[in-house]
PDB file of N, CA and C in Angstrom:
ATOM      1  N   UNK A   1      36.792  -7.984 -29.679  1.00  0.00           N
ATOM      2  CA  UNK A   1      36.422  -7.032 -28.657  1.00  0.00           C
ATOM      3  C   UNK A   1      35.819  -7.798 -27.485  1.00  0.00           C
ATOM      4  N   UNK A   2      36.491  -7.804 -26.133  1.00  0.00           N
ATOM      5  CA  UNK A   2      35.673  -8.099 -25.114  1.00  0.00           C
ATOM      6  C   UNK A   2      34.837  -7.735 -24.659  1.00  0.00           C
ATOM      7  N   UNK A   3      33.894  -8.139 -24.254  1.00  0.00           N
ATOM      8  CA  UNK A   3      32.285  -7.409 -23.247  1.00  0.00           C
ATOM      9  C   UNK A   3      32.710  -6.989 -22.166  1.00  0.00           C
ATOM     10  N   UNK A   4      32.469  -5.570 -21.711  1.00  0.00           N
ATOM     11  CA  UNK A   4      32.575  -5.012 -20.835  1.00  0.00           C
ATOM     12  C   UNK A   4      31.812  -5.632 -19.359  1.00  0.00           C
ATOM     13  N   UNK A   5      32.958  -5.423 -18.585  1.00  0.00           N
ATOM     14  CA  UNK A   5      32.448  -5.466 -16.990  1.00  0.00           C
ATOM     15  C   UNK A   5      31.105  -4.866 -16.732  1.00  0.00           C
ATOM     16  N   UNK A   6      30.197  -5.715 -16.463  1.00  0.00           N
ATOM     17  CA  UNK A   6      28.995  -5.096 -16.070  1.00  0.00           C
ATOM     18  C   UNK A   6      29.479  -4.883 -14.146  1.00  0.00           C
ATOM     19  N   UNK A   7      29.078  -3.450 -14.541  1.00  0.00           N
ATOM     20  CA  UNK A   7      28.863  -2.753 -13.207  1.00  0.00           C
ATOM     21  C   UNK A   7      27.642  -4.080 -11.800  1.00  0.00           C
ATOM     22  N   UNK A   8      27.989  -3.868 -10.763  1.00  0.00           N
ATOM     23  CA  UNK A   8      27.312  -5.072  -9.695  1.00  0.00           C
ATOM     24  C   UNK A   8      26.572  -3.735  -8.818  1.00  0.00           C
ATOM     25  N   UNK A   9      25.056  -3.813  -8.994  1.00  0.00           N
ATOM     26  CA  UNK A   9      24.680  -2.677  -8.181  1.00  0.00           C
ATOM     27  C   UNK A   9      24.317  -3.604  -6.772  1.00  0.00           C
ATOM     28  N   UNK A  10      24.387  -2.507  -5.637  1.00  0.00           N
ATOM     29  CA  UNK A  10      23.991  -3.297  -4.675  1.00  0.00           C
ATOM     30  C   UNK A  10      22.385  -3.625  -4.084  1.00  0.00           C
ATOM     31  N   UNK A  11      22.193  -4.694  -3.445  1.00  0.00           N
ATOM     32  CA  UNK A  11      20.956  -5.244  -3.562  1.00  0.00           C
ATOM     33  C   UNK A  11      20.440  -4.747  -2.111  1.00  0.00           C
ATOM     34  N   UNK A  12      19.536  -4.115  -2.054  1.00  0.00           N
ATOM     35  CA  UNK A  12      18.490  -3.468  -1.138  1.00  0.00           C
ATOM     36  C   UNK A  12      17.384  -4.475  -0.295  1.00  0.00           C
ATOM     37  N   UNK A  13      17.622  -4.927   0.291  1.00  0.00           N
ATOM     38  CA  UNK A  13      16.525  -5.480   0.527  1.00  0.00           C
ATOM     39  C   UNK A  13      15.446  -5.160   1.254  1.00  0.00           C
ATOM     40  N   UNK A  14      14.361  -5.141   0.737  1.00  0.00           N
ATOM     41  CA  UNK A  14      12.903  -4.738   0.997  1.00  0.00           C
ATOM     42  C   UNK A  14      12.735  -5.566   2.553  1.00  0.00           C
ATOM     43  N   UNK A  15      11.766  -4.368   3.118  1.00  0.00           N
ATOM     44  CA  UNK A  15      11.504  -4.735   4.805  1.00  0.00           C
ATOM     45  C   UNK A  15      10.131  -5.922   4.720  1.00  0.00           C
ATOM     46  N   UNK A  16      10.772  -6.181   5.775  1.00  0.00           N
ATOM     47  CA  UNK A  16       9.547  -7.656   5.914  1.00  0.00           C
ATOM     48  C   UNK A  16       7.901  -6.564   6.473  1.00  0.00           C
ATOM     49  N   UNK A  17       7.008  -7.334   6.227  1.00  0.00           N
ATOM     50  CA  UNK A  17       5.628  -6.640   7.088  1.00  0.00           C
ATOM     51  C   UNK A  17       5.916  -5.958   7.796  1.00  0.00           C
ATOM     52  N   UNK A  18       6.775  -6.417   8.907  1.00  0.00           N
ATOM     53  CA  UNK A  18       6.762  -6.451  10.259  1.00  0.00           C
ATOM     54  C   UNK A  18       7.199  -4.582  10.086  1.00  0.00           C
ATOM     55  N   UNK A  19       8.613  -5.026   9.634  1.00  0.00           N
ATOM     56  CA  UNK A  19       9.429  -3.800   9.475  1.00  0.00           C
ATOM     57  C   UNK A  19       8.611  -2.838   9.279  1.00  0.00           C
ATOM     58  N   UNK A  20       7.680  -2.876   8.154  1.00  0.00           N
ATOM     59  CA  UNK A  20       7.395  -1.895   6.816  1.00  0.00           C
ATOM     60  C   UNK A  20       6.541  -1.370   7.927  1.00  0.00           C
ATOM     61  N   UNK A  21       5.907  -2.152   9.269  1.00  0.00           N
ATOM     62  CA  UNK A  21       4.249  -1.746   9.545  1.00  0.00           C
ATOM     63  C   UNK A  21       5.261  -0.916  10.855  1.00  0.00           C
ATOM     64  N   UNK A  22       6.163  -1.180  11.179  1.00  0.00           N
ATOM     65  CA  UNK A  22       7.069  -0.361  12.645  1.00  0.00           C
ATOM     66  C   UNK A  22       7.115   1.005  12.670  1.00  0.00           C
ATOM     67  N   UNK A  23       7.649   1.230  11.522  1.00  0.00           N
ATOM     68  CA  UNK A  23       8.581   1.969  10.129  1.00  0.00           C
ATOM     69  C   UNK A  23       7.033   3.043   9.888  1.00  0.00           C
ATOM     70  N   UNK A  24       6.257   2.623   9.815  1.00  0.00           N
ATOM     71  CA  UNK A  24       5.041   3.568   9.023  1.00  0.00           C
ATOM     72  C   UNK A  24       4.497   3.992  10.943  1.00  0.00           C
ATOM     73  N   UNK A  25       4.399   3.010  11.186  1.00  0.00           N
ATOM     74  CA  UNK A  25       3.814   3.422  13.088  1.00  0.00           C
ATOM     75  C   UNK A  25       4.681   4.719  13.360  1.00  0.00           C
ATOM     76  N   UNK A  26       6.286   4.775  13.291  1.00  0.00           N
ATOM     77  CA  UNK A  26       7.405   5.746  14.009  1.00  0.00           C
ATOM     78  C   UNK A  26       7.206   7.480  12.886  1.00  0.00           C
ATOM     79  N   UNK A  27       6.302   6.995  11.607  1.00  0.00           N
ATOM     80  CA  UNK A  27       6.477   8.491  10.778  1.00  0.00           C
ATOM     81  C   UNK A  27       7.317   7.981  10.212  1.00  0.00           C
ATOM     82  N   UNK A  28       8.048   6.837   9.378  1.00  0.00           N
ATOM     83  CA  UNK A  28       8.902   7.289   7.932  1.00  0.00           C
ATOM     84  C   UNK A  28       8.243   6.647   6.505  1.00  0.00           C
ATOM     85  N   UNK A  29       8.140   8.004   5.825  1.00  0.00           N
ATOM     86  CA  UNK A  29       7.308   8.516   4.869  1.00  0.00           C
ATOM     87  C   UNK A  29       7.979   7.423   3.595  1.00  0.00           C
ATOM     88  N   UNK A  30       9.396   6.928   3.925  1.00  0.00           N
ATOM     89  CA  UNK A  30       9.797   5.988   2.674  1.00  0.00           C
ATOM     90  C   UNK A  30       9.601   4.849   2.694  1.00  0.00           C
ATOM     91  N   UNK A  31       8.670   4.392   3.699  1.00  0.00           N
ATOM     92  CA  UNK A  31       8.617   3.030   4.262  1.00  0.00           C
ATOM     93  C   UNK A  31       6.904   3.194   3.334  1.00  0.00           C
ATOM     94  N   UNK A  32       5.614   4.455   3.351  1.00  0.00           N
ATOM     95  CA  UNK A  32       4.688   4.689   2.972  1.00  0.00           C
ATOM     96  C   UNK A  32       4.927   4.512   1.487  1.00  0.00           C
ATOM     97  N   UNK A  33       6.120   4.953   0.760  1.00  0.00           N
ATOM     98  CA  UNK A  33       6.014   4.617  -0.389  1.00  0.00           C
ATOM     99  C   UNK A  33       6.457   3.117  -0.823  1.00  0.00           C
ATOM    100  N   UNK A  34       7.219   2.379   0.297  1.00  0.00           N
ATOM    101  CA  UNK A  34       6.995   0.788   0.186  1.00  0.00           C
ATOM    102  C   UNK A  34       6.103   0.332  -0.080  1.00  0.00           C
ATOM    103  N   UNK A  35       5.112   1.068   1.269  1.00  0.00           N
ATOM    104  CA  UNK A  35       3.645   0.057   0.984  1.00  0.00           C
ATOM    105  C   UNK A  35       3.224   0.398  -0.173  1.00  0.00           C
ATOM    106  N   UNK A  36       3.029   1.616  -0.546  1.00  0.00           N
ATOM    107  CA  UNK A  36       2.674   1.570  -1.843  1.00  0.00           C
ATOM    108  C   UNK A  36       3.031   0.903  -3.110  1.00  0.00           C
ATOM    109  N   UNK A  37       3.757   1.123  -3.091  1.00  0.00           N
ATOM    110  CA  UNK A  37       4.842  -0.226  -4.408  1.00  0.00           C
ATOM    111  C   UNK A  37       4.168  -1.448  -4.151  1.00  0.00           C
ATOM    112  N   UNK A  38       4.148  -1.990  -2.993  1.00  0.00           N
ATOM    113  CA  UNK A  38       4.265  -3.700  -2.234  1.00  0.00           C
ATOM    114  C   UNK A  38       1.993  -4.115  -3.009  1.00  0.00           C
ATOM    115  N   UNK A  39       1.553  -2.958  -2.304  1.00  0.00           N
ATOM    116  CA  UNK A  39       0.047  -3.064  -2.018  1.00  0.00           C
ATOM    117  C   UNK A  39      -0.736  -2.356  -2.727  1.00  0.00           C
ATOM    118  N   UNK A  40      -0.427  -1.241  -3.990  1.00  0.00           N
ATOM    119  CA  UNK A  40      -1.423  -0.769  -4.580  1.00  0.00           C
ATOM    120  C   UNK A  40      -1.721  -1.150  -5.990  1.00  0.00           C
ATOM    121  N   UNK A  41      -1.482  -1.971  -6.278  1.00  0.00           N
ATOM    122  CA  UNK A  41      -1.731  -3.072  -6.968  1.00  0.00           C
ATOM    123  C   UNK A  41      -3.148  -3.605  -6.920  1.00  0.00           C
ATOM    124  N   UNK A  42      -2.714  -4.347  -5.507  1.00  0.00           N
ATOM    125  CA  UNK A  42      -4.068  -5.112  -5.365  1.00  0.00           C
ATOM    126  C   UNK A  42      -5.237  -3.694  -4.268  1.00  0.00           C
ATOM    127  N   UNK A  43      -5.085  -3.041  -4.314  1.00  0.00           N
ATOM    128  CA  UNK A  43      -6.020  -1.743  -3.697  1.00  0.00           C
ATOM    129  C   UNK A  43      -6.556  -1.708  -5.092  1.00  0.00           C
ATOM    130  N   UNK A  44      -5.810  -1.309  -5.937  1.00  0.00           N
ATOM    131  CA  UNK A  44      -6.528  -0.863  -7.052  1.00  0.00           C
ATOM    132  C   UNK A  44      -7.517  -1.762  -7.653  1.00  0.00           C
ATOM    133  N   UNK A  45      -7.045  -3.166  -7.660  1.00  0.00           N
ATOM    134  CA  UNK A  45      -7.521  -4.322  -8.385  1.00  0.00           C
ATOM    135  C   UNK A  45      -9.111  -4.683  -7.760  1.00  0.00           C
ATOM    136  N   UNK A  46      -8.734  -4.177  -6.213  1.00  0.00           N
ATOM    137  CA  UNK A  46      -9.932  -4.592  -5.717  1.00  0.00           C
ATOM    138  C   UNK A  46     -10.970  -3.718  -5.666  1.00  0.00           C
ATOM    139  N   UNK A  47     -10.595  -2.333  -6.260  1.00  0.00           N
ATOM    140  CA  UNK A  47     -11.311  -1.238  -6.138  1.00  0.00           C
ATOM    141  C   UNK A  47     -11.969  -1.102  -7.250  1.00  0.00           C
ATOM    142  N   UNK A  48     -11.221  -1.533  -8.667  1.00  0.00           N
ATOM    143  CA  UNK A  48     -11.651  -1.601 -10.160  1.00  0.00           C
ATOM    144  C   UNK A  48     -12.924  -2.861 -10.118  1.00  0.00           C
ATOM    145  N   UNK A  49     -12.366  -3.915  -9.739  1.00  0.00           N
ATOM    146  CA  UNK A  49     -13.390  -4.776  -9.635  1.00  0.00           C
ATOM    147  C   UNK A  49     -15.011  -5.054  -9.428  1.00  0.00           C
ATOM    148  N   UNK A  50     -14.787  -4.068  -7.350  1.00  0.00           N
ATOM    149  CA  UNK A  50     -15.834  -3.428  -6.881  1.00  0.00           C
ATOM    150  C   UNK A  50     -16.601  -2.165  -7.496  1.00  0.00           C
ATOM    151  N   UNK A  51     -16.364  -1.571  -8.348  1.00  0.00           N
ATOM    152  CA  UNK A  51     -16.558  -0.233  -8.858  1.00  0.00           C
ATOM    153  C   UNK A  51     -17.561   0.029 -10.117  1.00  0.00           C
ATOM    154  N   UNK A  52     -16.124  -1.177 -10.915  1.00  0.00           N
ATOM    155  CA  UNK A  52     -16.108  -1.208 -11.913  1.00  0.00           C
ATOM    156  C   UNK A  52     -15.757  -0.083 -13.255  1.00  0.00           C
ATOM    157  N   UNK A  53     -14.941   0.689 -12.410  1.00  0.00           N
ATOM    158  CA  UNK A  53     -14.309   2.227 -13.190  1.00  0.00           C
ATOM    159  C   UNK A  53     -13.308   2.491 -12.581  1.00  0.00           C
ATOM    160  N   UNK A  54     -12.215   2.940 -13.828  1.00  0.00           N
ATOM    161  CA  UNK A  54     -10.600   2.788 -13.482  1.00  0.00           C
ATOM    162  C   UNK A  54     -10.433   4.120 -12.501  1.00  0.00           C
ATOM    163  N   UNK A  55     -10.905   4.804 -13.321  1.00  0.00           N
ATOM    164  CA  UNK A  55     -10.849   6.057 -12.967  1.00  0.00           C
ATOM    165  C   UNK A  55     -11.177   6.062 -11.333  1.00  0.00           C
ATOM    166  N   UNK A  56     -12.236   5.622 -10.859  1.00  0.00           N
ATOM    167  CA  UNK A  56     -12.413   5.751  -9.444  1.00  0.00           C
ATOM    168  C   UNK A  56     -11.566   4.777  -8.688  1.00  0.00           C
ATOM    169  N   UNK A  57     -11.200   3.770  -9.397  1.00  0.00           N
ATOM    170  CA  UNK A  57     -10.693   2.512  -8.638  1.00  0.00           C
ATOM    171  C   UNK A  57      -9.067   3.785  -8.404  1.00  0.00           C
ATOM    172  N   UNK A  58      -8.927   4.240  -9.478  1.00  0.00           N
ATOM    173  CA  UNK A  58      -7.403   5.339  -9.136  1.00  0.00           C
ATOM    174  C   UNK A  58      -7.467   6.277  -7.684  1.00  0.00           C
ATOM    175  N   UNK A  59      -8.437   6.895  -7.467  1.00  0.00           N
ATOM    176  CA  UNK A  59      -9.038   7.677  -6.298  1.00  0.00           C
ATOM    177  C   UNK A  59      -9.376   6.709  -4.735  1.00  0.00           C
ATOM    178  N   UNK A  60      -9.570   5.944  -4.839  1.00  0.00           N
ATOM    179  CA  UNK A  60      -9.828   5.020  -4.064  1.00  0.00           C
ATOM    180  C   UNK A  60      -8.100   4.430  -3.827  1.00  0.00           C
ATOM    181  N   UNK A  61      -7.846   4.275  -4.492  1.00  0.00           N
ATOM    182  CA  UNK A  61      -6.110   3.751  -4.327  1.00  0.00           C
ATOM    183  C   UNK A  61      -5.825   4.483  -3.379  1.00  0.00           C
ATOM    184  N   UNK A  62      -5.717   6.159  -4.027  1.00  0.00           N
ATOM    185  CA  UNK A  62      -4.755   7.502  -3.619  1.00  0.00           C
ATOM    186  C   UNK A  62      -5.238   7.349  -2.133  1.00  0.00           C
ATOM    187  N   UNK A  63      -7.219   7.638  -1.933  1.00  0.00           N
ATOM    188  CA  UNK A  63      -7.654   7.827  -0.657  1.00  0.00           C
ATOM    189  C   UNK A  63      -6.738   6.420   0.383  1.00  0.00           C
ATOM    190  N   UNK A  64      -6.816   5.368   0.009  1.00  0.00           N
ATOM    191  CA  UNK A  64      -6.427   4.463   0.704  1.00  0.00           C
ATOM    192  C   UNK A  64      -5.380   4.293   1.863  1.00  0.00           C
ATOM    193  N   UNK A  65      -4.501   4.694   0.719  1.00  0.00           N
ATOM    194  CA  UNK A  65      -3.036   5.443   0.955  1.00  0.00           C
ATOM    195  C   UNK A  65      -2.529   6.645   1.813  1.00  0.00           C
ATOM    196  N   UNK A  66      -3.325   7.698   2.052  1.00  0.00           N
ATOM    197  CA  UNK A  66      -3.802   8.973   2.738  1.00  0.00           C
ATOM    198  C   UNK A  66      -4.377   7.961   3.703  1.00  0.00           C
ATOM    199  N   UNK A  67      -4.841   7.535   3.900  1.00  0.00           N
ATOM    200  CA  UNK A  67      -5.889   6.836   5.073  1.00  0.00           C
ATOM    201  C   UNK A  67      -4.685   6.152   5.964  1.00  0.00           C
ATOM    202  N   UNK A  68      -4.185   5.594   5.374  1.00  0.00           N
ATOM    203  CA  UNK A  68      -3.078   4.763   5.927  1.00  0.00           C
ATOM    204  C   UNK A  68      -1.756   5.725   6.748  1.00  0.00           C
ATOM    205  N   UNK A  69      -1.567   6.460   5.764  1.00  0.00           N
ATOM    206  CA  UNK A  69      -0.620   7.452   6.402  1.00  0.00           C
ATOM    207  C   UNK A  69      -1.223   8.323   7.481  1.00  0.00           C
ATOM    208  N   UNK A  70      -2.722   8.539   7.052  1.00  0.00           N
ATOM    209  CA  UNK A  70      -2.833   9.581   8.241  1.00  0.00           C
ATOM    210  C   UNK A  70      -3.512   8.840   9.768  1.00  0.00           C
ATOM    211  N   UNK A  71      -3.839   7.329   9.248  1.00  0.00           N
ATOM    212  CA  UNK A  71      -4.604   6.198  10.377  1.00  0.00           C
ATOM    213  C   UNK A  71      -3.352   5.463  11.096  1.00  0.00           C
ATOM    214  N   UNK A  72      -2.101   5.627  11.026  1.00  0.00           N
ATOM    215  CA  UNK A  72      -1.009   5.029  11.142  1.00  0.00           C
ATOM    216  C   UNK A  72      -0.848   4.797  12.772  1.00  0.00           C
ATOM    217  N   UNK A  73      -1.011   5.589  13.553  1.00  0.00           N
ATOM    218  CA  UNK A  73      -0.579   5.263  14.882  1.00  0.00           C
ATOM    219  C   UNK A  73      -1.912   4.226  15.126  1.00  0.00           C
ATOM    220  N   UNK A  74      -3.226   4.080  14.397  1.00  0.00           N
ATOM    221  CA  UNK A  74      -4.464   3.051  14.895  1.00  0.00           C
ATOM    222  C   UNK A  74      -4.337   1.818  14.435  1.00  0.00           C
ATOM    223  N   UNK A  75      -2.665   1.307  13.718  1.00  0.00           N
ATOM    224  CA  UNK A  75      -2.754   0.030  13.628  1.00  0.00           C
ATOM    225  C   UNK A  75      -2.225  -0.893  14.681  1.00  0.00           C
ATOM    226  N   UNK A  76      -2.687  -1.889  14.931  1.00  0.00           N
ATOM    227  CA  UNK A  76      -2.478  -3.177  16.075  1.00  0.00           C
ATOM    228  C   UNK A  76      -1.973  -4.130  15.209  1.00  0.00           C
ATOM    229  N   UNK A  77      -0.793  -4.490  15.096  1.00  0.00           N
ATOM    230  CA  UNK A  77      -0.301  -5.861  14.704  1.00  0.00           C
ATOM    231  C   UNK A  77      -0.896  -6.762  15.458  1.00  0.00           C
ATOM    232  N   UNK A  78      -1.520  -6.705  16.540  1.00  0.00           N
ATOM    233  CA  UNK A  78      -1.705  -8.002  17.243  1.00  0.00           C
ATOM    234  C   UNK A  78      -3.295  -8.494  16.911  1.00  0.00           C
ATOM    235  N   UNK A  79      -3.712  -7.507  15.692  1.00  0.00           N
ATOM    236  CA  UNK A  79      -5.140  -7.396  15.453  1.00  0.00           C
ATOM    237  C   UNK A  79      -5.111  -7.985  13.959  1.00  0.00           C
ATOM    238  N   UNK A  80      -3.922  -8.426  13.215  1.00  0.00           N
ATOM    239  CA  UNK A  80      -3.821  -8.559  12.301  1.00  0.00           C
ATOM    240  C   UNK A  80      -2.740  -8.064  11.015  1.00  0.00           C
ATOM    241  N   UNK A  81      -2.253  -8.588   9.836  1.00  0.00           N
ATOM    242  CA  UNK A  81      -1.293  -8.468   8.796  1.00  0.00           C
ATOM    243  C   UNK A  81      -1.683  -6.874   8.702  1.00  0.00           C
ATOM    244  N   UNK A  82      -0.362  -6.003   8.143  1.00  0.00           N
ATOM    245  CA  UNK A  82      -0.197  -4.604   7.598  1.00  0.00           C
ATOM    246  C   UNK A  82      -1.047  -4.885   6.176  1.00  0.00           C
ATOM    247  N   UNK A  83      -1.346  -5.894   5.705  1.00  0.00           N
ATOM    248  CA  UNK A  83      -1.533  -6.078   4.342  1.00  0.00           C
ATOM    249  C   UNK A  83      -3.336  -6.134   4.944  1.00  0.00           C
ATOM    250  N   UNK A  84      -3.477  -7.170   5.604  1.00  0.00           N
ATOM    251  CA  UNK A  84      -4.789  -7.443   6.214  1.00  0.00           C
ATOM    252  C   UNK A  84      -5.419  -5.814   6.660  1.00  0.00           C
ATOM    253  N   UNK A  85      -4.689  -4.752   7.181  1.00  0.00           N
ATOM    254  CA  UNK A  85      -5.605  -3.857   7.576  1.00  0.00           C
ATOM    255  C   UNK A  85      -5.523  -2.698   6.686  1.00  0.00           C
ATOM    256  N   UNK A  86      -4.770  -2.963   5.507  1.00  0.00           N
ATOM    257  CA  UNK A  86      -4.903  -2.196   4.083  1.00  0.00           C
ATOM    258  C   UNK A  86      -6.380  -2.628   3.412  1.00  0.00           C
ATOM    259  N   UNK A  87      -6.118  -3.950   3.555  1.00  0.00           N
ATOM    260  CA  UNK A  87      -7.409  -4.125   2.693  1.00  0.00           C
ATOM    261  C   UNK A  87      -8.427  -3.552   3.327  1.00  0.00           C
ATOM    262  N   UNK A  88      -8.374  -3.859   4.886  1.00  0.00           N
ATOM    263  CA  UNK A  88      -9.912  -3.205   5.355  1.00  0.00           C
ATOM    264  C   UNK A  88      -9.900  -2.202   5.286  1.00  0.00           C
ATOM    265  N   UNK A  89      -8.764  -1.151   5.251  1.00  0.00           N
ATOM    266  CA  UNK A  89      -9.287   0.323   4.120  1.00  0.00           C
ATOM    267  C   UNK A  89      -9.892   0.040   3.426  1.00  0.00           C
ATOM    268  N   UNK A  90      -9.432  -0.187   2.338  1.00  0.00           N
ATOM    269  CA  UNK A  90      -9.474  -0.588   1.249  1.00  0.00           C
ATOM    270  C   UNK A  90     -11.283  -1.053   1.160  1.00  0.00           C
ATOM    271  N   UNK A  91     -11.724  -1.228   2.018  1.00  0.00           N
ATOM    272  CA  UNK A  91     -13.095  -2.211   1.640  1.00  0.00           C
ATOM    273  C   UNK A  91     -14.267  -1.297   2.158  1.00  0.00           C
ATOM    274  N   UNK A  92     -14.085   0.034   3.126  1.00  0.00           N
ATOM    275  CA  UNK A  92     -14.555   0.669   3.393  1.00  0.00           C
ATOM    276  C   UNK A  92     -14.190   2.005   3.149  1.00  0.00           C
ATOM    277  N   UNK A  93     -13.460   2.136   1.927  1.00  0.00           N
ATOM    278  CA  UNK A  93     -13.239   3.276   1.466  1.00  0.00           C
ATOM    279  C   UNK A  93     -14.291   3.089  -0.187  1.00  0.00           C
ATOM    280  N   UNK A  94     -14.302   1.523  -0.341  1.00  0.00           N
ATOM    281  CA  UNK A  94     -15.145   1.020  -1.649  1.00  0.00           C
ATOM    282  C   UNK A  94     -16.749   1.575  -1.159  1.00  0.00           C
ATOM    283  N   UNK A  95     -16.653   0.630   0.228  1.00  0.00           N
ATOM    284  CA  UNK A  95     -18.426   0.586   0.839  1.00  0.00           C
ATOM    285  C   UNK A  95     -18.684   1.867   0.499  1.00  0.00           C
ATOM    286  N   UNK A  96     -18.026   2.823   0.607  1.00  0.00           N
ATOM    287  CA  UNK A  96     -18.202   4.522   0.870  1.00  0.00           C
ATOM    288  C   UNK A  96     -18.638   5.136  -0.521  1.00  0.00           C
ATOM    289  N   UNK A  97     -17.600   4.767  -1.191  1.00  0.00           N
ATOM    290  CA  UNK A  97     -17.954   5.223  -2.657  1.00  0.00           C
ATOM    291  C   UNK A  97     -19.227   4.070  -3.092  1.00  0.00           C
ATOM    292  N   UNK A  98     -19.314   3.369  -2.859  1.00  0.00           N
ATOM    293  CA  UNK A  98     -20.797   2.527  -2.944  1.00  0.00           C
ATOM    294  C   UNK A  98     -21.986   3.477  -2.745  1.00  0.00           C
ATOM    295  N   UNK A  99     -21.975   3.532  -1.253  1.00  0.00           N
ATOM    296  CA  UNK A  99     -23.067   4.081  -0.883  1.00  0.00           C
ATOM    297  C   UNK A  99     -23.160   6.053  -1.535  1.00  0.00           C
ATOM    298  N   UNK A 100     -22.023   6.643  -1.923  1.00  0.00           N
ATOM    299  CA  UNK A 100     -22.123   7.794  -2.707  1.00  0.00           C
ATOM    300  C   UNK A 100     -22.805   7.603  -3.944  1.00  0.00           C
ATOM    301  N   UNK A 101     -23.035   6.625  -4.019  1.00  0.00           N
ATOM    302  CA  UNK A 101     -23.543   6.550  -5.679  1.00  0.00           C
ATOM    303  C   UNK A 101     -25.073   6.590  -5.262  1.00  0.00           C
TER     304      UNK A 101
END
């Protein structure tokens, strides 16, 4: 018996920063779930860390993310990486839940 032809799916390739940060500036919402895939990882990682509870480090992700989508026309590439001004969500969405405690 021969092995069947494996099917060749085609390869997508993921947008550079640049793209992903254009793309989220113009309103498209599938470029938001890029970043998410690409960056909530380390949102979370840095949120669990700072926290020290999954559970909030999860909420802090979500807020991040909402922040981003709804802060989108206030990013400046010329001020810094799409990744660089996630985190600074990211670090004052922590400070916040810090100081709630």
């Amino acid at each position: 018996m021969s092995p069947r032809p494996s099917a060749v799916l085609p390869t997508v390739e993921s947008p550079s920063d640049e793209e992903l940060a254009r793309g989220l500036v113009e309103g498209d919402q599938a470029l938001l779930a890029t970043a998410y895939r690409r960056w909530a990882t380390l949102v979370h990682t840095l949120a669990w860390r700072s926290l020290g509870d999954p559970k909030e480090a999860e909420d802090i992700t979500q807020q991040v993310f909402v922040g981003v989508w709804r802060g989108r026309h206030g990013y400046r590439p010329e001020r810094g990486s799409i990744a660089g001004w996630i985190v600074g969500i990211t670090r004052h969405r922590i400070a916040d839940a810090l100081a709630a405690r």
